[in-house]
C-alpha atoms as a PDB file:
ATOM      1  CA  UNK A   1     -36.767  -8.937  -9.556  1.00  0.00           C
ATOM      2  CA  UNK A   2     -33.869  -6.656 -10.686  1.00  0.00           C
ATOM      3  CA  UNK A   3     -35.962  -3.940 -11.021  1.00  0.00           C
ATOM      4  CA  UNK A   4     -36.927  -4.254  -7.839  1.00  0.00           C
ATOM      5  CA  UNK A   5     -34.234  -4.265  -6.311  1.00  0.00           C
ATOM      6  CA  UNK A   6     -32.767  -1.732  -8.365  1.00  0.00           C
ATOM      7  CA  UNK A   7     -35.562   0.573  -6.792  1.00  0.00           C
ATOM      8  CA  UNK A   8     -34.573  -0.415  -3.170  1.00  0.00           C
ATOM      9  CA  UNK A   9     -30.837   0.460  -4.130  1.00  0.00           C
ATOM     10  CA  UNK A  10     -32.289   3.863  -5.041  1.00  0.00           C
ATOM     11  CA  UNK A  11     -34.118   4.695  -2.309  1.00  0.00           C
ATOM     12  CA  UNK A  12     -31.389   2.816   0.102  1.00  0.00           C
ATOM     13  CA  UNK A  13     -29.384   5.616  -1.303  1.00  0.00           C
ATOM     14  CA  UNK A  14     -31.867   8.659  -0.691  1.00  0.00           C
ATOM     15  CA  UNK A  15     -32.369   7.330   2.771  1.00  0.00           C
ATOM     16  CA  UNK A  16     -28.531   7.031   3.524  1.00  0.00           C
ATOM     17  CA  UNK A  17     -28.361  10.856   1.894  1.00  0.00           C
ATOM     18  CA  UNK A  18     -31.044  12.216   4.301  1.00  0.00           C
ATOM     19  CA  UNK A  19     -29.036  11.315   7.288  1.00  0.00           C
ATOM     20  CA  UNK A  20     -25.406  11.971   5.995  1.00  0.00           C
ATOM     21  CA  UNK A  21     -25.390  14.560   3.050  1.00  0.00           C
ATOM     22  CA  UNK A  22     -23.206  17.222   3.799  1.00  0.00           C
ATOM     23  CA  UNK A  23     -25.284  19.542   2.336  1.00  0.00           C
ATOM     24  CA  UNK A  24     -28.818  18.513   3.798  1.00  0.00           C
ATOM     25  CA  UNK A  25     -28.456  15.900   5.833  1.00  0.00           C
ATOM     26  CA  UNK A  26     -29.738  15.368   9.626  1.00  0.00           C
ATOM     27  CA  UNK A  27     -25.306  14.508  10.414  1.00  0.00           C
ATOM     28  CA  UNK A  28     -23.576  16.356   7.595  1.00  0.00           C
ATOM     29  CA  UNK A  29     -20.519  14.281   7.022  1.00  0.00           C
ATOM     30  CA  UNK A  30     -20.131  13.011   3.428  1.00  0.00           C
ATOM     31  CA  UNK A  31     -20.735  14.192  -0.515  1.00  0.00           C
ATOM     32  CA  UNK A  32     -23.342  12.657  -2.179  1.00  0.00           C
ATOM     33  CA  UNK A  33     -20.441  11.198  -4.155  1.00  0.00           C
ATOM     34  CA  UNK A  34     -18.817  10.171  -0.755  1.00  0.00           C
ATOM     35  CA  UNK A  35     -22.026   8.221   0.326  1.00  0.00           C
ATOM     36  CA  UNK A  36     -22.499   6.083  -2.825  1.00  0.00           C
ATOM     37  CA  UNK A  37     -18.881   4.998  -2.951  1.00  0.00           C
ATOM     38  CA  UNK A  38     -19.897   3.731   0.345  1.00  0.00           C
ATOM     39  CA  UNK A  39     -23.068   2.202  -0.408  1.00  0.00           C
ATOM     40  CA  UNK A  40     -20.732   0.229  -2.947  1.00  0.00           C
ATOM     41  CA  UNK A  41     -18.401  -0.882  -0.583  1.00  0.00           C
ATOM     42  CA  UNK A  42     -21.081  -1.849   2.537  1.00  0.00           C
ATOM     43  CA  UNK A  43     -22.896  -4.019  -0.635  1.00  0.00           C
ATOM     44  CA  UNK A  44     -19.495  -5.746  -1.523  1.00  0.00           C
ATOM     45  CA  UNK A  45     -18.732  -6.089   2.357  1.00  0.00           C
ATOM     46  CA  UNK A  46     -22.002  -8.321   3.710  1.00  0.00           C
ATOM     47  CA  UNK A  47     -23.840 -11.012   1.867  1.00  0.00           C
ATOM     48  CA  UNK A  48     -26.661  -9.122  -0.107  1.00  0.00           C
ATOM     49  CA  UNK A  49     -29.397 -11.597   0.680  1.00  0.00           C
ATOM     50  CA  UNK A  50     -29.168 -10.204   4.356  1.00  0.00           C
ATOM     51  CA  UNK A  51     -29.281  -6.514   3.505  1.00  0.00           C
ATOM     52  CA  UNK A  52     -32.514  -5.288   4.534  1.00  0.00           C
ATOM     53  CA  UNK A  53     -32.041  -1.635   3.475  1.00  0.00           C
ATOM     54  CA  UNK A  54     -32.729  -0.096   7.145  1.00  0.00           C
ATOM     55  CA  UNK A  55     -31.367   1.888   9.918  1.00  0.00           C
ATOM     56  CA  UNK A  56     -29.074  -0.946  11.035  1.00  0.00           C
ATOM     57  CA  UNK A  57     -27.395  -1.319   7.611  1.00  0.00           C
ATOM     58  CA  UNK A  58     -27.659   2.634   7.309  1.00  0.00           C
ATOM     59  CA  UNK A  59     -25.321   2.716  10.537  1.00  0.00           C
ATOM     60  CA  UNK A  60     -23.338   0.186   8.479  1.00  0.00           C
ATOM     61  CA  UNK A  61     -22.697   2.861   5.743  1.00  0.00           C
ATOM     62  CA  UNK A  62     -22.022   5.167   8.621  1.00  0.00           C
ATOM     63  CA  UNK A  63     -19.093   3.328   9.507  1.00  0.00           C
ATOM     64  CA  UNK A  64     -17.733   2.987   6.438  1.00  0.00           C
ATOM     65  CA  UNK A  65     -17.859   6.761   5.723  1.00  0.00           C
ATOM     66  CA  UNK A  66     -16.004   7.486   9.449  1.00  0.00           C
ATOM     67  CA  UNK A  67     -13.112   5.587   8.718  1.00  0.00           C
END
């Protein structure tokens, strides 16, 4: 199970880099760096068994990164 979900982290992570990396992303606004601290504090905001590691909860990340 942890593995798992450790591998949906990871690619939760890739996905939220594709759209947000400032140095490759489709809207360059954050550092790799920038985007996992993020990711950290989106997972610490919401109850994990409703993350479903998508374009709504992407949008989530988003938000945190804009503020």
């Amino acid at each position: 199970m942890y593995k798992e979900l450790s591998s949906e982290i990871k690619y939760f992570e890739n996905y939220c880099n594709e759209f947000y990396n400032i140095n490759y992303g489709l809207y360059k606004i954050a550092t790799k760096k920038e985007i996992k601290n993020a990711i950290k504090i989106f997972f610490l905001l919401n109850d994990f068994k409703n993350i479903e590691f998508h374009s709504v909860d992407r949008e989530k990340v988003r938000q945190i990164l804009n503020k």
